[in-house]
C-alpha atoms as a PDB file:
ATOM      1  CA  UNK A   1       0.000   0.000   0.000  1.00  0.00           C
ATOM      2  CA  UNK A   2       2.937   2.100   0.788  1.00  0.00           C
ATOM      3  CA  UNK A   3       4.115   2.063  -2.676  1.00  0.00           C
ATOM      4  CA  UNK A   4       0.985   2.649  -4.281  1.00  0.00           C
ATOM      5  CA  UNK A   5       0.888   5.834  -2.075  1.00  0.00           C
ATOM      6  CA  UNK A   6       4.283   6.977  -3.020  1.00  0.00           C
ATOM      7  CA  UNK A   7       3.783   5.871  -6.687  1.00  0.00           C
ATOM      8  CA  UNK A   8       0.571   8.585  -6.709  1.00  0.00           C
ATOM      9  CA  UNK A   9       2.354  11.230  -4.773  1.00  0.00           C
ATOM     10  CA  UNK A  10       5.673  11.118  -7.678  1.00  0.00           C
ATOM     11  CA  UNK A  11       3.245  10.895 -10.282  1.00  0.00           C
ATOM     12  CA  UNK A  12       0.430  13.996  -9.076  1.00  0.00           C
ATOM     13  CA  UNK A  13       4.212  15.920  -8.380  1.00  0.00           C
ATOM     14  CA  UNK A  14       5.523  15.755 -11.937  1.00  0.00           C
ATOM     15  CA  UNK A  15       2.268  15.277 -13.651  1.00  0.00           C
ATOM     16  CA  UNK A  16       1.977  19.148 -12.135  1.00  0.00           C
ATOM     17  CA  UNK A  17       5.828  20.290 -13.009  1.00  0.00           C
ATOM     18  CA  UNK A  18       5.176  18.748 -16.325  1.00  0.00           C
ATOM     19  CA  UNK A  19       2.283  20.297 -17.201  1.00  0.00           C
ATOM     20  CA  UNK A  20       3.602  23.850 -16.433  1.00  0.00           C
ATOM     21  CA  UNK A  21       5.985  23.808 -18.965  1.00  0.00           C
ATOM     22  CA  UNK A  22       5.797  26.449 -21.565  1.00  0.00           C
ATOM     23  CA  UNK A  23       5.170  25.421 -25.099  1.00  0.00           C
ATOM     24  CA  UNK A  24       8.822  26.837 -26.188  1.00  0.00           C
ATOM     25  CA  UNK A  25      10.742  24.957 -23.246  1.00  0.00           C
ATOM     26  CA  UNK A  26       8.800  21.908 -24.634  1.00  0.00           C
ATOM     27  CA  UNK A  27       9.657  22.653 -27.565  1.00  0.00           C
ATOM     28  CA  UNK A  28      13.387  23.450 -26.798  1.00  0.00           C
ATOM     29  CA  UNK A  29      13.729  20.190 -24.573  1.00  0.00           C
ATOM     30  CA  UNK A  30      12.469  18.127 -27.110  1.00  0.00           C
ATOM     31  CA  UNK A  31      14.438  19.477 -29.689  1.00  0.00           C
ATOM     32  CA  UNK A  32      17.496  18.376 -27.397  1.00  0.00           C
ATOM     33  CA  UNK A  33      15.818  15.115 -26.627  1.00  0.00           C
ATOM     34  CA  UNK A  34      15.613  14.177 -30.547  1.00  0.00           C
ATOM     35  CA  UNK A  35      19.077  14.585 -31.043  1.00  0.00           C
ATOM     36  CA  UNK A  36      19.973  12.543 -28.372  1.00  0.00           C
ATOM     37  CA  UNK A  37      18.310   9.653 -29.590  1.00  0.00           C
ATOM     38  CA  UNK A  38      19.070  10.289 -33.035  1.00  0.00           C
ATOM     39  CA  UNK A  39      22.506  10.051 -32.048  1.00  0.00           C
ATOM     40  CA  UNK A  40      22.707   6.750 -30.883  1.00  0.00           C
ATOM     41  CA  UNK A  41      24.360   3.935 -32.808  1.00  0.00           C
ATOM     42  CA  UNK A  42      21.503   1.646 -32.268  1.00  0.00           C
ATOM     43  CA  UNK A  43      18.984   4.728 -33.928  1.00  0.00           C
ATOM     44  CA  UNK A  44      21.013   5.439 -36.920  1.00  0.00           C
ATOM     45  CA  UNK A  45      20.997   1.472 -37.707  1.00  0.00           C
ATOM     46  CA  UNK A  46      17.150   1.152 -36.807  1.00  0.00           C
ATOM     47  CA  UNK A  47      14.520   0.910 -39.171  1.00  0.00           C
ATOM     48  CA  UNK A  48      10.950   0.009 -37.211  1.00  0.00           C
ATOM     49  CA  UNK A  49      10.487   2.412 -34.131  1.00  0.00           C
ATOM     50  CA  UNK A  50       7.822   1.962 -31.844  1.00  0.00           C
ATOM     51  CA  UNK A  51       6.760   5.529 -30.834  1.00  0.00           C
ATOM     52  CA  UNK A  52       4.122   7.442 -28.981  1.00  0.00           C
ATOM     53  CA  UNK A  53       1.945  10.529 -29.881  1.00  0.00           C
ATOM     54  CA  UNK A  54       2.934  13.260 -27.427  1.00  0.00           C
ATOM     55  CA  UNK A  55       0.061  14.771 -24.872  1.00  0.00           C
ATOM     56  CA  UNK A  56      -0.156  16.791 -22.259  1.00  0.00           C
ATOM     57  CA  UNK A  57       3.510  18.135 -22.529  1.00  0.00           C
ATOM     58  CA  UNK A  58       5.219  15.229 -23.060  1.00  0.00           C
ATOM     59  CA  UNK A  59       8.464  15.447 -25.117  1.00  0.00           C
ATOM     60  CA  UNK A  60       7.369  15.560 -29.161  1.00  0.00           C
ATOM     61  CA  UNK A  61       9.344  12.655 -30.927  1.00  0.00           C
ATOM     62  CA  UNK A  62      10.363  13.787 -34.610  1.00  0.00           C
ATOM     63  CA  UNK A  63       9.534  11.324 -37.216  1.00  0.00           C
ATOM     64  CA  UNK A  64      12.745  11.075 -39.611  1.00  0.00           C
ATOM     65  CA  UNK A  65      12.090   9.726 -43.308  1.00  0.00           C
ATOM     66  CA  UNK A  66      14.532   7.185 -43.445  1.00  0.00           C
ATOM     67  CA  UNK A  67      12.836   4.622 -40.431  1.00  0.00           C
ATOM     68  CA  UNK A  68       9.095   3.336 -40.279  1.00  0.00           C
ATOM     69  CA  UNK A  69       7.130   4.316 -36.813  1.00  0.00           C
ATOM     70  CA  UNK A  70       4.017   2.585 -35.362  1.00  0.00           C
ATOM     71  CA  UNK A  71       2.424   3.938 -32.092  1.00  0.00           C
ATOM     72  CA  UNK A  72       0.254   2.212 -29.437  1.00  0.00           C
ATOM     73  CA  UNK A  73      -3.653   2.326 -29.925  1.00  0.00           C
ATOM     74  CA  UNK A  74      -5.517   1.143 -26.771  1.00  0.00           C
ATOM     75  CA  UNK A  75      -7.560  -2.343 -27.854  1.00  0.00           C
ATOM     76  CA  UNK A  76      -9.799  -3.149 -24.612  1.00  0.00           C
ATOM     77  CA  UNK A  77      -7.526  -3.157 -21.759  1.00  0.00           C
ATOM     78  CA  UNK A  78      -4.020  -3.776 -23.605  1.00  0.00           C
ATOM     79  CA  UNK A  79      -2.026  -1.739 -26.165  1.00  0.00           C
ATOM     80  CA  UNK A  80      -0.944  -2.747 -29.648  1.00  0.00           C
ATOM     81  CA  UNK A  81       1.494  -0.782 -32.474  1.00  0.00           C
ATOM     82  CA  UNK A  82       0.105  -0.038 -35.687  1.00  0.00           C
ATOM     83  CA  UNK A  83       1.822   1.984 -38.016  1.00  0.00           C
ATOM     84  CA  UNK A  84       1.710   5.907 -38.388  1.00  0.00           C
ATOM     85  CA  UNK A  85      -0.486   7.144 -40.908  1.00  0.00           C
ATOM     86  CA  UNK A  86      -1.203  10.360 -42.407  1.00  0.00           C
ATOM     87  CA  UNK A  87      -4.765  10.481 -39.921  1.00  0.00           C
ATOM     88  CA  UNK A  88      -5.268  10.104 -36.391  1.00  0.00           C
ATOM     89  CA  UNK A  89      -8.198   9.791 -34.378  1.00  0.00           C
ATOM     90  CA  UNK A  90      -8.453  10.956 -30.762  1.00  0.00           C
ATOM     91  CA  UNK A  91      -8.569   6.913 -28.969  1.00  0.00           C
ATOM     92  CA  UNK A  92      -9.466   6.513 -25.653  1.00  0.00           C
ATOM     93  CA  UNK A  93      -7.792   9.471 -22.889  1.00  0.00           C
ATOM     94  CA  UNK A  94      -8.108  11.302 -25.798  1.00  0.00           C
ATOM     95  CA  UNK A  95      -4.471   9.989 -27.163  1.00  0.00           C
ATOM     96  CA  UNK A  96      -4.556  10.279 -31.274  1.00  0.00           C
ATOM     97  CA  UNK A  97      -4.713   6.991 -32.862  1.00  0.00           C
ATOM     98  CA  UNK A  98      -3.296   6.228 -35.850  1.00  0.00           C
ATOM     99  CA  UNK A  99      -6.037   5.407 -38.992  1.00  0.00           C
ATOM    100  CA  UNK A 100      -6.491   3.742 -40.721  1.00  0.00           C
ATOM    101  CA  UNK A 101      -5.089   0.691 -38.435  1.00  0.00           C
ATOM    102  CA  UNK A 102      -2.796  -1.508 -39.896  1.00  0.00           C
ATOM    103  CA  UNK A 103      -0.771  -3.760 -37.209  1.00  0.00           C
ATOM    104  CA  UNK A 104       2.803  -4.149 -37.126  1.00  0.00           C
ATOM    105  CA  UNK A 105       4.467  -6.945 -36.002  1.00  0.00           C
ATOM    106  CA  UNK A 106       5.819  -5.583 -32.350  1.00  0.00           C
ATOM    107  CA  UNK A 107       8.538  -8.784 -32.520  1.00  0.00           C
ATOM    108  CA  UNK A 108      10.177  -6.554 -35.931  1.00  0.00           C
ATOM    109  CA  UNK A 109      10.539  -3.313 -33.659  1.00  0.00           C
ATOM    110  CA  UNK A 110      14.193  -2.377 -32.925  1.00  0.00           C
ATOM    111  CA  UNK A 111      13.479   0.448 -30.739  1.00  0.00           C
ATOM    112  CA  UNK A 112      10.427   1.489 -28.389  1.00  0.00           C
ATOM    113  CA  UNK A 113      10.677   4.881 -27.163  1.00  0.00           C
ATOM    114  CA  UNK A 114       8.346   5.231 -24.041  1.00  0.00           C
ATOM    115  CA  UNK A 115       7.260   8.279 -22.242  1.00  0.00           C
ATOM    116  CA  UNK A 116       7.266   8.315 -18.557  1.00  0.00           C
ATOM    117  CA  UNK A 117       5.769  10.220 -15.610  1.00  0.00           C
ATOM    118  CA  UNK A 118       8.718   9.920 -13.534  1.00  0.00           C
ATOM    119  CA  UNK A 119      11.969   7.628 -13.762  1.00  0.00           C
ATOM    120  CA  UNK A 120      14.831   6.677 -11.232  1.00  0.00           C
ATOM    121  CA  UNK A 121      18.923   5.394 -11.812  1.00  0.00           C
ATOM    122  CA  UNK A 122      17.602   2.111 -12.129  1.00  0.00           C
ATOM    123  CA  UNK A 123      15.653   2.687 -15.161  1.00  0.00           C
ATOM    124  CA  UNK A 124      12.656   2.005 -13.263  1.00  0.00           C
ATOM    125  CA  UNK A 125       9.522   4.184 -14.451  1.00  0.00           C
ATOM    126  CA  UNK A 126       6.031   5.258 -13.654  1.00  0.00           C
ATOM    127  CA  UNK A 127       3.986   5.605 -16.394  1.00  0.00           C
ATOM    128  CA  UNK A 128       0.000   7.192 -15.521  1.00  0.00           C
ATOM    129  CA  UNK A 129      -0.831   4.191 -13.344  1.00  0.00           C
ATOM    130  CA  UNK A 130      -3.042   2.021 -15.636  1.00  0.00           C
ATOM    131  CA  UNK A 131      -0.613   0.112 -16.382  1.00  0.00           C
ATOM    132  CA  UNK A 132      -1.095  -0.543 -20.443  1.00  0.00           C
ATOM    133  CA  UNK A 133       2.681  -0.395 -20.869  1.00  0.00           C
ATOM    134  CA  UNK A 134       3.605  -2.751 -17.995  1.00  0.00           C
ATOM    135  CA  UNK A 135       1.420  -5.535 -19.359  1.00  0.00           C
ATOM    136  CA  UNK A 136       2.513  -4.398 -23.112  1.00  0.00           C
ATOM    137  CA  UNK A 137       6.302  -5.121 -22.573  1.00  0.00           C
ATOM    138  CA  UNK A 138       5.893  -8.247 -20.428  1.00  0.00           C
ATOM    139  CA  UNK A 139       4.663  -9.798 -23.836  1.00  0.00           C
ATOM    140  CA  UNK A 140       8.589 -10.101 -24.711  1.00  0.00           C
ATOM    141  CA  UNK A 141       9.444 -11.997 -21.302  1.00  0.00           C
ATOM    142  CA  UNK A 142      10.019 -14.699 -23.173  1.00  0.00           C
ATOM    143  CA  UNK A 143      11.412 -13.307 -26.517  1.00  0.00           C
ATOM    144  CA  UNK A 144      14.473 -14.468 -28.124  1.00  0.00           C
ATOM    145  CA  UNK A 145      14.821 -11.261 -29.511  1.00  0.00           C
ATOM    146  CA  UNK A 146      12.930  -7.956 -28.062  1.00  0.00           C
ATOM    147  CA  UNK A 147      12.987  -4.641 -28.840  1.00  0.00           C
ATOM    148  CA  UNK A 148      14.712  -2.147 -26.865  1.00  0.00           C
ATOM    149  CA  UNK A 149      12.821  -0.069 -24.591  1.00  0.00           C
ATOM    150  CA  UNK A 150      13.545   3.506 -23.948  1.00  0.00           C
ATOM    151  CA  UNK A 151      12.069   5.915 -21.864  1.00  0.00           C
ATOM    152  CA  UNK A 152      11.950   9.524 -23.131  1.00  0.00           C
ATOM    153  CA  UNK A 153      11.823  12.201 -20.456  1.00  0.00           C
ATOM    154  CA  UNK A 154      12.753  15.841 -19.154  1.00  0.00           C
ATOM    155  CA  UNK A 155      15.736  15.471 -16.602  1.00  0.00           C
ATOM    156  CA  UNK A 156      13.462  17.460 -13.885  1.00  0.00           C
ATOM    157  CA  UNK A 157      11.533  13.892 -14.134  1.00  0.00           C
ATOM    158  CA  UNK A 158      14.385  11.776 -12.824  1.00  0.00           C
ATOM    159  CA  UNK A 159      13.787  10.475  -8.826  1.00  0.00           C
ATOM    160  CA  UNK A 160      16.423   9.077  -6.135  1.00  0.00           C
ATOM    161  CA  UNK A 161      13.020   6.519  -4.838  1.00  0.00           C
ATOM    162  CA  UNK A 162      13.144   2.654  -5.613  1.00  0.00           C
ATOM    163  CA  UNK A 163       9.649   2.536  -6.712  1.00  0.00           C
ATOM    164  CA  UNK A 164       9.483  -0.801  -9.322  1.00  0.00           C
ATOM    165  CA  UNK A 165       7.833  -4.155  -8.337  1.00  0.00           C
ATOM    166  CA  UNK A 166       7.320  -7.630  -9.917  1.00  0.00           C
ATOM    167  CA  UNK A 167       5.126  -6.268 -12.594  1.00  0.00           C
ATOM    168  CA  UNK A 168       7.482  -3.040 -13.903  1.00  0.00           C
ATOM    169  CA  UNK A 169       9.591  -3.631 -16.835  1.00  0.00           C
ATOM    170  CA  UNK A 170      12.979  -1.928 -16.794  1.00  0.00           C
ATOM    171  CA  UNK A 171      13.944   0.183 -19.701  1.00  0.00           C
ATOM    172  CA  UNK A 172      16.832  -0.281 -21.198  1.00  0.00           C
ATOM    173  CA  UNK A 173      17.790   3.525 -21.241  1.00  0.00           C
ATOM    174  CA  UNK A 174      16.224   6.841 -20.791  1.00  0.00           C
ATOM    175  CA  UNK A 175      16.899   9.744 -23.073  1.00  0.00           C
ATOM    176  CA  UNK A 176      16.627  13.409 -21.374  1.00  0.00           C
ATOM    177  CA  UNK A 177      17.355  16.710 -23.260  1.00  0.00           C
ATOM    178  CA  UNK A 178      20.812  16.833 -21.354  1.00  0.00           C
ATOM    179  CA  UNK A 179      21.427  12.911 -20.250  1.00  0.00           C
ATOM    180  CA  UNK A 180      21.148   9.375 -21.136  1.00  0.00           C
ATOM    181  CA  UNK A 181      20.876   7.172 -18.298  1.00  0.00           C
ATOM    182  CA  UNK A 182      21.930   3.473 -19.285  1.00  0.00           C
END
């Protein structure tokens, strides 16, 4: 119960900071962001990335021509990819959906950049609290081969609190307009 509490209080906290961002430090930090992902090795050699639409101030993830994206679309109570089209539709939360919907393979994704509420050292995260990306990357518990998972965040997001339990995934980096934490 403790950790649910202290989950809620770290997410309310930078839900808030988040949300008072200005559109140009947005903006500015996710210009940063972008080029630190687009400067990884693993990025330039990538072709399928597994993205998400930005809301609510979350850092915006430029689209470059030369790799294929797919985003999550909420299908009952689980998430799925389908690839980025020229139309989206606002889904459920109001998060725009890509449409027409035409599934990708999530097993082909080299890269899934992830946003994040809040984040610590340990690459532990905490998403909104429903859990949809939890239950989404547990499907490649038993991969061979998985893509890698990276959380995409504003370094004001980062905590010192060991927050993860059985069911959080670890991400295999996060990207911050000034840091990447491996």
């Amino acid at each position: 119960m403790i950790q649910i509490q202290l989950k809620k209080q770290i997410r309310d906290h930078f839900l808030k900071r988040r949300n008072s961002l200005t559109a140009k430090a947005v903006s500015d930090f996710s210009k940063q962001i972008n080029e630190n992902i687009e400067s990884q090795d693993l990025f330039k050699s990538s072709l399928n990335i597994g993205t998400y639409i930005s809301i609510k101030n979350e850092p915006f993830i430029e689209r470059k021509r030369d790799k294929i994206y797919s985003c999550p679309k909420i299908i009952g109570k689980e998430i799925d990819f389908f690839k980025i089209q020229k139309n989206f539709n606002k889904g459920i939360f109001g998060i725009p959906e890509p449409t027409p919907s035409i599934p990708v393979d999530i097993f082909k994704l080299d890269i899934i950049l992830i946003p994040l509420v809040a984040f610590n050292k340990k690459l532990e995260r905490i998403g909104y609290g429903k859990g949809f990306y939890d239950k989404f990357l547990a499907r490649f518990n038993d991969a061979i081969k998985r893509p890698h998972f990276w959380g995409v965040a504003y370094d004001f997001q980062i905590v010192e609190e060991i927050f993860g339990d059985k069911l959080d995934i670890k991400l295999d980096k996060v990207i911050t307009e000034t840091n990447i934490y491996e």
